[in-house]
Protein backbone atom coordinates (compact mmCIF):
# COMPACT_ATOMS: atom_id res chain seq x y z
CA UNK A 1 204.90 96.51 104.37
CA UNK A 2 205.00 100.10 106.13
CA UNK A 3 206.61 99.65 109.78
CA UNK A 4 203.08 99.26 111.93
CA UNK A 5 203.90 96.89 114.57
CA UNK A 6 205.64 97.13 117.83
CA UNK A 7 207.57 94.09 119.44
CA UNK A 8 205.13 92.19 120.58
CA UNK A 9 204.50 88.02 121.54
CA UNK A 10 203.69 86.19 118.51
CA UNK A 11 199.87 86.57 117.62
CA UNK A 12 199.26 89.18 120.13
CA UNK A 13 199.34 92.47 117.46
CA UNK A 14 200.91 95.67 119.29
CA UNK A 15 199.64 98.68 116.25
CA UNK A 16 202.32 101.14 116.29
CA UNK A 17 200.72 104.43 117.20
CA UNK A 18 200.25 105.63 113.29
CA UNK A 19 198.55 102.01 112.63
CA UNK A 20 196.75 102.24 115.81
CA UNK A 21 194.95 105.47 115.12
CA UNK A 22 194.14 104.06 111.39
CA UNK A 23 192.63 101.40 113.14
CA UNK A 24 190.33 103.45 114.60
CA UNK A 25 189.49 105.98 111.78
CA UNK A 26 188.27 102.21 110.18
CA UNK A 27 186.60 100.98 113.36
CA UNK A 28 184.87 104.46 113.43
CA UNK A 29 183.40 104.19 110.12
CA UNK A 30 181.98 100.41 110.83
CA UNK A 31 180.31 101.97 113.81
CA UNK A 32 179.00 104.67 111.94
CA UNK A 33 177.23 101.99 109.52
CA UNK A 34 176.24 99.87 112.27
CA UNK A 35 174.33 102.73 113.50
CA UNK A 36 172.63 104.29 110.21
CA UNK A 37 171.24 100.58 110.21
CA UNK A 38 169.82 101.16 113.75
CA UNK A 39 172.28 98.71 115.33
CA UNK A 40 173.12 99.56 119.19
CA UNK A 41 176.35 99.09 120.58
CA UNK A 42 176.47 96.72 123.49
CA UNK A 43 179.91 94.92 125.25
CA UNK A 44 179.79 91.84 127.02
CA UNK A 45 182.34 90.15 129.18
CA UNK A 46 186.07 88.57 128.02
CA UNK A 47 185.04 85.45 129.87
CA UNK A 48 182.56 82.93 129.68
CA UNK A 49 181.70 79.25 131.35
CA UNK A 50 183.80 77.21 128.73
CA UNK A 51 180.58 74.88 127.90
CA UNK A 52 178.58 77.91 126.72
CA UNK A 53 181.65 78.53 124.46
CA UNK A 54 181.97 74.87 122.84
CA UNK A 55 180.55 74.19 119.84
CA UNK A 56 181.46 70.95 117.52
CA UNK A 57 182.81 73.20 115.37
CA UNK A 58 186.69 73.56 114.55
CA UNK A 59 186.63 76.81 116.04
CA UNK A 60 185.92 76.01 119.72
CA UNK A 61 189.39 73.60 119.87
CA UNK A 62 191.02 76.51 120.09
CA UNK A 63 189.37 78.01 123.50
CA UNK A 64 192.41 79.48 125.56
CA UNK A 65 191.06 78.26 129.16
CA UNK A 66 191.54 79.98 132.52
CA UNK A 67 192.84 79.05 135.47
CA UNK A 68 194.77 81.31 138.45
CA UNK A 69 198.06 80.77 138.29
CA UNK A 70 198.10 79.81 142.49
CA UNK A 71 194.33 78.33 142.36
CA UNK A 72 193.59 74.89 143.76
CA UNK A 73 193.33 72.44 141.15
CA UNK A 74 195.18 74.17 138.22
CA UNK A 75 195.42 70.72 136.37
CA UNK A 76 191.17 70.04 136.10
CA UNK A 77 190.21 70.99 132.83
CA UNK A 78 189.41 75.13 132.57
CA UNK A 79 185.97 75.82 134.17
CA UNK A 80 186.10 79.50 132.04
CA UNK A 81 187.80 80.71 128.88
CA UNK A 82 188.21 83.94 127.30
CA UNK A 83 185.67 84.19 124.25
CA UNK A 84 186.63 83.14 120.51
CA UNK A 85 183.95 85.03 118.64
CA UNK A 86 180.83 87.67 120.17
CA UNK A 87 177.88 85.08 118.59
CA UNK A 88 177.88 82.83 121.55
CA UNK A 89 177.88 85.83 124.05
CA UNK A 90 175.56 87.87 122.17
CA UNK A 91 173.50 84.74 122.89
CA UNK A 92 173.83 84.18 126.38
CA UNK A 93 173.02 87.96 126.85
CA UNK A 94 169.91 87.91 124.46
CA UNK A 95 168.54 85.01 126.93
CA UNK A 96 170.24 86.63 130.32
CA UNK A 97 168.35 89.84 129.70
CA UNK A 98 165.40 88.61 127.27
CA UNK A 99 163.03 90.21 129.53
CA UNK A 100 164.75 94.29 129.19
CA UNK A 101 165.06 94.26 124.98
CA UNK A 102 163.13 95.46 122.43
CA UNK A 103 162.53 92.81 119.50
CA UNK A 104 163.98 92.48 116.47
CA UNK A 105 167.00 93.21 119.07
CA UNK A 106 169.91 95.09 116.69
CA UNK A 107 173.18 94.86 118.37
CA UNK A 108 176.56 95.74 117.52
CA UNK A 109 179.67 95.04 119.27
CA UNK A 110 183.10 95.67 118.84
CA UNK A 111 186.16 94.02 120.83
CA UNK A 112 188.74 91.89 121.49
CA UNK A 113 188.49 88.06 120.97
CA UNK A 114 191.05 85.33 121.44
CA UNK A 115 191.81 81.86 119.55
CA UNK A 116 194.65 79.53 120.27
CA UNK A 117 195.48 78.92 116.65
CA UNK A 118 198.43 78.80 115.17
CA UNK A 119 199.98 82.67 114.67
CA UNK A 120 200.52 83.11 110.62
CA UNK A 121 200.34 86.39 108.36
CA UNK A 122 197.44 88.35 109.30
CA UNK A 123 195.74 85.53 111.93
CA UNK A 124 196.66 86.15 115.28
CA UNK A 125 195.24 84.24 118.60
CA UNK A 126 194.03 87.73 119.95
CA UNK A 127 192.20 90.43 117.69
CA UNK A 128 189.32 93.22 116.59
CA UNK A 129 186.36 91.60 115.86
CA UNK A 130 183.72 94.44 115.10
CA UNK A 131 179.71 92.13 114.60
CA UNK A 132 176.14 92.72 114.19
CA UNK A 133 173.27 90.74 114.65
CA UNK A 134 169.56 90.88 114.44
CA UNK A 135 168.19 88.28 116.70
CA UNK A 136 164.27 87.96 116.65
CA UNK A 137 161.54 87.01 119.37
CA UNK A 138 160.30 83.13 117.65
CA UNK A 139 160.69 84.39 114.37
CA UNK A 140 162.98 86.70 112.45
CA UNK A 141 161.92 88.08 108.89
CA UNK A 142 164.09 86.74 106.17
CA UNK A 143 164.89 89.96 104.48
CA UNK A 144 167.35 90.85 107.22
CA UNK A 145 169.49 88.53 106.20
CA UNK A 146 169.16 91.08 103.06
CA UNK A 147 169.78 93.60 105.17
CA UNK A 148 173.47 92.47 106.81
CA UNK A 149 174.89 91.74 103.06
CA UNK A 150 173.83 95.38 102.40
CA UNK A 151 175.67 96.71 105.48
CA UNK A 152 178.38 94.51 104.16
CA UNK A 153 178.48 96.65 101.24
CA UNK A 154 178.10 99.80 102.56
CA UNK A 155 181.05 99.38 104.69
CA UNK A 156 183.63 97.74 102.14
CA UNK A 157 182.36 100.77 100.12
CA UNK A 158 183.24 103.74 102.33
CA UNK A 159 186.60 102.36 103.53
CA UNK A 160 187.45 102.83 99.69
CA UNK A 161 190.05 100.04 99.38
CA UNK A 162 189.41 98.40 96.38
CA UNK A 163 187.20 96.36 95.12
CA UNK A 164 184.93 93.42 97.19
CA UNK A 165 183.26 90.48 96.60
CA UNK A 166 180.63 89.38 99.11
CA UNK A 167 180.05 85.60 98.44
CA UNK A 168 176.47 83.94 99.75
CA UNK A 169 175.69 80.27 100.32
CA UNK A 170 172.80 78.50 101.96
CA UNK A 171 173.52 75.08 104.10
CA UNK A 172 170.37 74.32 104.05
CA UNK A 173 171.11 73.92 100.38
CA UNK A 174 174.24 72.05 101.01
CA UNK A 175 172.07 69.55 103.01
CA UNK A 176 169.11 68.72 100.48
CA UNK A 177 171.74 68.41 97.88
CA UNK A 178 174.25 65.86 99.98
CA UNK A 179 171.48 64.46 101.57
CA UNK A 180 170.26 63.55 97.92
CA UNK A 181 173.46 61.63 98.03
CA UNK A 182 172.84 59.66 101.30
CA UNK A 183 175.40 61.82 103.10
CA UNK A 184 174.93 61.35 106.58
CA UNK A 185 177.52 63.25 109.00
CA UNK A 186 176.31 67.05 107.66
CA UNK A 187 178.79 69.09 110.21
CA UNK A 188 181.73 66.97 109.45
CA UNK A 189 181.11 67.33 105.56
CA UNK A 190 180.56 70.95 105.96
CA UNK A 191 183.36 71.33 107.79
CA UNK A 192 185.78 69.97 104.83
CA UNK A 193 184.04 71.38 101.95
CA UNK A 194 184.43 74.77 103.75
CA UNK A 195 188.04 74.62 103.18
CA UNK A 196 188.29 74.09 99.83
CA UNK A 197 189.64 77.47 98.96
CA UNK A 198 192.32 77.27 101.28
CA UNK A 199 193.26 73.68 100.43
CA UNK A 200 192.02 72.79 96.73
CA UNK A 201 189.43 70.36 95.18
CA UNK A 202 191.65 67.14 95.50
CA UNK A 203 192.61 67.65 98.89
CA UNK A 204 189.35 68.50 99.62
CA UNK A 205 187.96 64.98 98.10
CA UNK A 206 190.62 62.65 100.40
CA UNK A 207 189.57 64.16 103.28
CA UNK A 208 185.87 63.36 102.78
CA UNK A 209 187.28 60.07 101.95
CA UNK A 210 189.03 59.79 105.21
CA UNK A 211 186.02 60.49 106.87
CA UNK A 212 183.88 57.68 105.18
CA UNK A 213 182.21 59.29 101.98
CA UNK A 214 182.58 56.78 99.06
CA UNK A 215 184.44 58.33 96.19
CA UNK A 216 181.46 59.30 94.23
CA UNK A 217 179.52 61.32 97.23
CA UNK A 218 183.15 63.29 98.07
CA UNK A 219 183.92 64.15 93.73
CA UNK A 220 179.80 65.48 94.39
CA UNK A 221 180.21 67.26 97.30
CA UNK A 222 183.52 69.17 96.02
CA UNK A 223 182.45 69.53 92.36
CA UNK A 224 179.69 71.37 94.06
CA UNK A 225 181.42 73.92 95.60
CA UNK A 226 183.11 74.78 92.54
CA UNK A 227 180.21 76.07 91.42
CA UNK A 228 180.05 79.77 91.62
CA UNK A 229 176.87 82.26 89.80
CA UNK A 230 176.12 86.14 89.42
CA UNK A 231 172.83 86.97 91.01
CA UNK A 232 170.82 86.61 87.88
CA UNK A 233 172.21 83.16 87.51
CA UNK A 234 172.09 82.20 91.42
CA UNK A 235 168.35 82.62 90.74
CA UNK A 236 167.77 80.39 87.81
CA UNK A 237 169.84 78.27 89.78
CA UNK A 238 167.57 78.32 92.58
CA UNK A 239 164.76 78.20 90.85
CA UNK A 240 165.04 74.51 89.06
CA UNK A 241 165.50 73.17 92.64
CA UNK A 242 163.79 69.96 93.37
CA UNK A 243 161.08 71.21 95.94
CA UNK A 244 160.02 68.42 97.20
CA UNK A 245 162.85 68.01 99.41
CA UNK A 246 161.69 70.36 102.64
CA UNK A 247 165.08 71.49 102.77
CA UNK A 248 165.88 72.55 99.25
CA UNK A 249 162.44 74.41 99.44
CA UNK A 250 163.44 75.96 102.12
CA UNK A 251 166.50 76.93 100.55
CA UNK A 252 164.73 78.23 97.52
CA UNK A 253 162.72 80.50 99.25
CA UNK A 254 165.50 81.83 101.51
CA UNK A 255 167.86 82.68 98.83
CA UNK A 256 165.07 84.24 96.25
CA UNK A 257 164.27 86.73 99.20
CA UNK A 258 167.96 87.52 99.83
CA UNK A 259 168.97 87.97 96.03
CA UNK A 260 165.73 89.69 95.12
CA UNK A 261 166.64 92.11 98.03
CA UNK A 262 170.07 92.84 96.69
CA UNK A 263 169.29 92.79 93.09
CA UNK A 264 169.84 96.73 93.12
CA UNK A 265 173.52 96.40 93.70
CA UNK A 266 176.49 96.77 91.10
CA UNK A 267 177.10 93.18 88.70
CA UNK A 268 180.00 91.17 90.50
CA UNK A 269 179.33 93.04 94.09
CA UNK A 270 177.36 89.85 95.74
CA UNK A 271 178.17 86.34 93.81
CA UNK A 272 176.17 83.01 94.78
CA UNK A 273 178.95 80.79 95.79
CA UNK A 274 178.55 77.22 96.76
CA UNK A 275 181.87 76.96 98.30
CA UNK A 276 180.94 78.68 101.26
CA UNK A 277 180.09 76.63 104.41
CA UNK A 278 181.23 78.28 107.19
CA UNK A 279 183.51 75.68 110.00
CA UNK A 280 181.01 76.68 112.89
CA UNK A 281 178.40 74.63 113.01
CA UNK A 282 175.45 76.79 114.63
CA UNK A 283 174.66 78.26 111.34
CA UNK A 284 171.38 76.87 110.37
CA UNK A 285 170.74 78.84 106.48
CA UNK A 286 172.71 81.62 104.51
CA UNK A 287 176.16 81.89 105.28
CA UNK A 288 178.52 85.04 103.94
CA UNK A 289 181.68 85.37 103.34
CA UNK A 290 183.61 88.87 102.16
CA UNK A 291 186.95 88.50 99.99
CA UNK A 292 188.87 91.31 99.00
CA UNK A 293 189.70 91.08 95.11
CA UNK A 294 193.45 90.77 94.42
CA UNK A 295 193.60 89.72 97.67
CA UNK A 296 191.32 86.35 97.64
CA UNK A 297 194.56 83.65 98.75
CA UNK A 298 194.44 85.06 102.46
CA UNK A 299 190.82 83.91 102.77
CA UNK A 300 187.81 86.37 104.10
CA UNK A 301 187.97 89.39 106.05
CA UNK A 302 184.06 89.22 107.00
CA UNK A 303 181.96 86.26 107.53
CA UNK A 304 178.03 85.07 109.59
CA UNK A 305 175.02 83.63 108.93
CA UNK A 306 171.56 82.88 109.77
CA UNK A 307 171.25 80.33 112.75
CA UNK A 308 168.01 79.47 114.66
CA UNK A 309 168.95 77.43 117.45
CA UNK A 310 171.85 79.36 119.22
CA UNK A 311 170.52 80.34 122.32
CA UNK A 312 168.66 76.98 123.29
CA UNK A 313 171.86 76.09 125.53
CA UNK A 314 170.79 79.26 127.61
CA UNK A 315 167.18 79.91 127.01
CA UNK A 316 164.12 77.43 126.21
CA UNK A 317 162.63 80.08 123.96
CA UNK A 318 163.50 80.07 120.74
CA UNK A 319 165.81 83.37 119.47
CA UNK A 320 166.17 83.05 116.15
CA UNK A 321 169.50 85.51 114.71
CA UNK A 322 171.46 86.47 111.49
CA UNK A 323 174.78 88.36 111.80
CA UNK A 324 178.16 89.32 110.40
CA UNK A 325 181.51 89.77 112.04
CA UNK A 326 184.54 91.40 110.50
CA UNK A 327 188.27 90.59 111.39
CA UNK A 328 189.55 94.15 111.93
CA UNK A 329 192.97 93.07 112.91
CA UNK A 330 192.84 90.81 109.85
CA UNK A 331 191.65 93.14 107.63
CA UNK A 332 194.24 95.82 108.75
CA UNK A 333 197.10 93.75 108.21
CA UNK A 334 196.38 92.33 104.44
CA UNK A 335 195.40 96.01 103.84
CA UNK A 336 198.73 96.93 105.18
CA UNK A 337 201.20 94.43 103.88
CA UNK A 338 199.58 95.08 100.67
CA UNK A 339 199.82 98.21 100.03
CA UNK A 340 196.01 98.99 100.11
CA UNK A 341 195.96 101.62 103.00
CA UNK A 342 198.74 104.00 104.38
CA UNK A 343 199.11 105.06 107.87
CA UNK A 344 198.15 108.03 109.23
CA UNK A 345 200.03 110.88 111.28
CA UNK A 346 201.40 109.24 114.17
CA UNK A 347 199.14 111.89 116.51
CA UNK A 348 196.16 113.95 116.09
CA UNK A 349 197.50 117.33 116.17
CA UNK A 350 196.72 119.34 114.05
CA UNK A 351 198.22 122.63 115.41
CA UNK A 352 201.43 122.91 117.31
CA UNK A 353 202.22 126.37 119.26
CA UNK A 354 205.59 126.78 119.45
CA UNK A 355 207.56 129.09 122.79
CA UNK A 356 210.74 130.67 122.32
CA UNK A 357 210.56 131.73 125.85
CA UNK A 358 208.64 129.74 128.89
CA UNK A 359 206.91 133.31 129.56
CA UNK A 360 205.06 132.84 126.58
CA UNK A 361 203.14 129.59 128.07
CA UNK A 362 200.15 131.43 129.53
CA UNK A 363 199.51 132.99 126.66
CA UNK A 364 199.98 129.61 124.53
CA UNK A 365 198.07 127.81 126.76
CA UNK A 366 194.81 130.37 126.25
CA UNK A 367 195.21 130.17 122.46
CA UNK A 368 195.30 126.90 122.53
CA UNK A 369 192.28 126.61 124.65
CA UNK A 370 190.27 128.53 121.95
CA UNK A 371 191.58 126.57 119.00
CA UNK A 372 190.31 123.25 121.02
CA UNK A 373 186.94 124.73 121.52
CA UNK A 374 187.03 125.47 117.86
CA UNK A 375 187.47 121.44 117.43
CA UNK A 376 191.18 121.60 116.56
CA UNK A 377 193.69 119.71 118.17
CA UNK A 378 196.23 121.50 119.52
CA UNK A 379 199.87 120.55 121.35
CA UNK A 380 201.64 123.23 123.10
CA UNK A 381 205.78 123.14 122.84
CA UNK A 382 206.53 121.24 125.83
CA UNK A 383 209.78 123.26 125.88
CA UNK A 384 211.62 125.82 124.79
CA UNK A 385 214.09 124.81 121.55
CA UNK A 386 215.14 126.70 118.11
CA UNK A 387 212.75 127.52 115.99
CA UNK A 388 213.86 124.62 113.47
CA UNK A 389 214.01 122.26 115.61
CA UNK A 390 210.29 122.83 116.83
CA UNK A 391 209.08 123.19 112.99
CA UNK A 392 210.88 119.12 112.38
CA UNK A 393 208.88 118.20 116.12
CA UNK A 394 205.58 119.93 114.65
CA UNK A 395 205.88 118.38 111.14
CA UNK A 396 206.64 114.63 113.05
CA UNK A 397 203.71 115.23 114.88
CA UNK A 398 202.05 115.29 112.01
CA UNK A 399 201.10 118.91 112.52
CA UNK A 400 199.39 121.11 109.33
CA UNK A 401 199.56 124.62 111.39
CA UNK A 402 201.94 126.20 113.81
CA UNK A 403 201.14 129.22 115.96
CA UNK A 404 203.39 131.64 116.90
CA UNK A 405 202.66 134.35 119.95
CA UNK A 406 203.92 137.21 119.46
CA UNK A 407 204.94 139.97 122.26
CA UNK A 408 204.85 143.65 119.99
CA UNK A 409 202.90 142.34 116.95
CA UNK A 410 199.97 140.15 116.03
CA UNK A 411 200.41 136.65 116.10
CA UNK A 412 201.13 134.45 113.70
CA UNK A 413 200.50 131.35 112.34
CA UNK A 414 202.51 129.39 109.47
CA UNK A 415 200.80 126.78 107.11
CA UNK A 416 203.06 123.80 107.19
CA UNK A 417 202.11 122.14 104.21
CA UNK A 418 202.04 125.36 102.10
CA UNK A 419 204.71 127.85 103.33
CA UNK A 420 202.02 130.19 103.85
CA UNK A 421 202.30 132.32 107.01
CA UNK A 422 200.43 134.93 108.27
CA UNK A 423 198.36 136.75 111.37
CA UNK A 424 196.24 133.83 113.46
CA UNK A 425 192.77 133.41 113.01
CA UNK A 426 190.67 130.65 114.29
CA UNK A 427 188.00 130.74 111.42
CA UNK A 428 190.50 130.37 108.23
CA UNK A 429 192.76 127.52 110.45
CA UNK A 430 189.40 125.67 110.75
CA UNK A 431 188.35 126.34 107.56
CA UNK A 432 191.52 125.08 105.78
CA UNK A 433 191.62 121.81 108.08
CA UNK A 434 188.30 120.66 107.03
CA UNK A 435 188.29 121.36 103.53
């Protein structure tokens, strides 16, 4: 793995500055998506009240708390805790400011969240997360959950690292089917099958043991989510569903929407797998999970869900939502350590003008000026040195051009890459840097 982070306290990632500014070509490109989808950026606070945070899923054990290090009362349990995903305060700020949005509300957000897990390769307890969501006024249309599989796509498809797999599951689905099999705790059998991946079908089976599913209903519920089907298959699956179960109907018609609104994509792109649960217990249909091929043993890099109920701890009316979130500090780091993506120049210039005397910084500065209102970056020697030793500063700079002012003759400017020199102009620097 390429030399991308600084010292830093285990599971708080420090990018080195040529990760750091890779980081953002990627988290430029999500927003770019995001927004030829019609999503709007919004940001809401680091904190929230700890029981709008607490769910009974696994997730919310690992809420790092607050408390002032000279408060009163530092031993009561945390009244606030810094957030461990954006769902629950996209939420609260759906229902805080219901009254000032424009429904179907399309938000996108992208910051920092924190969980108190364990720090291991690639999971770290504070990170990128980079969501959407489209959160409806008492109903939402089904064929945006369509819709956030296809941004999905479109994103894993213009950060051209290999190929994806976006995996779809429905727990309503999960639900008819266990319920079939008198399986009563839902959110604790969820919960275990979801891990199945990570910790294999027998595992899998003596924990729903432990938990107080007979052996029959836990071999069921695992040799279930084994099951995995191409589109074409996921709906001939669907469609000799037993009906008369409310939820299985409802899981019929949920899925046929979503598959028949991504039946244009390539074979193998979107796969029906029954594996996927999701460990947070809000989620109320389809769940999603993205996997990068080659790369499936470190788990998903993108993951949400439909869920109806979410905001009825802050509002009485009912805001329906189905989102995505992707682990950009996850995803960076397995694309990293694997060799899937290089780092970039450790700084964006582009053109370094180099002095050989300190008289010659007026006249640097003003060229420079013009190059930046040309939309190239520019650094200016920030002192005098031999010429050689400013070319090795340019070219670790990460510099393509240097510019040379001359006193008796035009001035000149030297193509780094090619050997090329000749007199400066503006129009053919520009022209070479964007082709």
């Amino acid at each position: 793995m390429a030399d991308v982070l600084a010292k830093m306290m285990s599971g708080f990632p420090e990018w080195l500055p040529a990760a750091k500014r890779q980081e953002k070509r990627i988290l430029d490109i999500v927003a770019k998506v995001y927004e030829s989808y019609g999503f709007t950026p919004i940001e809401t606070a680091a904190v929230e009240k700890v029981k709008s945070l607490a769910t009974t899923g696994d997730v919310s054990k690992e809420i790092f708390g607050i408390h002032r290090l000279a408060g009163e009362g530092e031993n009561k349990k945390a009244e606030f805790g810094l957030h461990f995903d954006l769902t629950l305060p996209t939420a609260r700020y759906t229902a805080d400011n219901f009254a000032k949005l424009q429904f179907p509300f399309k938000r996108y957000q992208i910051q920092k969240v924190w969980r108190g897990e364990r720090p291991q390769k690639g999971r770290y307890r504070e990170f990128y997360q980079a969501d959407i969501d489209v959160i409806g006024d008492g109903t939402l249309p089904l064929h945006y959950e369509a819709e956030v599989v296809q941004v999905i796509y479109d994103i894993f498809t213009q950060l051209n690292i290999g190929e994806f797999t976006v995996k779809i599951n429905n727990r309503k689905l999960l639900e008819g089917l266990y319920r079939q099999q008198d399986v009563d705790d839902m959110n604790a059998t969820l919960i275990i099958v979801d891990k199945i991946d990570k910790i294999g079908k027998d595992e899998v089976v003596r924990l729903l043991i432990k938990s107080g599913l007979s052996i029959e209903q836990s071999t069921f519920c695992a040799e279930l989510a084994e099951k995995k089907f191409s589109v074409s298959q996921a709906l001939e699956f669907i469609q000799e569903l037993d009906t008369s179960d409310e939820l299985l109907a409802a899981a019929q018609n949920e899925l046929k929407t979503i598959f028949d609104n991504l039946s244009h994509l390539p074979d193998g792109a979107v796969i029906f797998d029954l594996s996927i649960a999701r460990g947070l217990d809000y989620y109320t249909g389809s769940v999603y999970e993205c996997v990068i091929n080659g790369l499936e043993s470190y788990g998903s890099v993108c993951s949400g869900g439909r869920y109806d109920n979410l905001a009825e701890k802050f509002s009485k009316k009912k805001l329906p939502g189905v989102g995505l979130s992707i682990g950009i500090s996850r995803l960076l780091y397995l694309l990293f350590e694997n060799g899937r993506l290089d780092t970039l120049a450790p700084t964006p210039v582009q053109t370094y003008v180099v002095l050989f005397d300190e008289s010659q910084r007026p006249k640097a500065n003003k060229m420079a000026t013009e190059m930046r209102a040309n939309g190239i970056n520019v650094e200016v020697a920030p002192s005098v040195k031999k010429f050689g030793k400013q070319i090795q500063f340019a070219e670790k700079r990460g510099a393509k051009f240097i510019v040379i002012p001359e006193q008796d003759r035009e001035d000149q400017m030297k193509n780094l890459e090619t050997g090329d020199q000749e007199d400066f102009s503006v129009e053919k620097m520009r022209g070479f840097l964007s082709s």
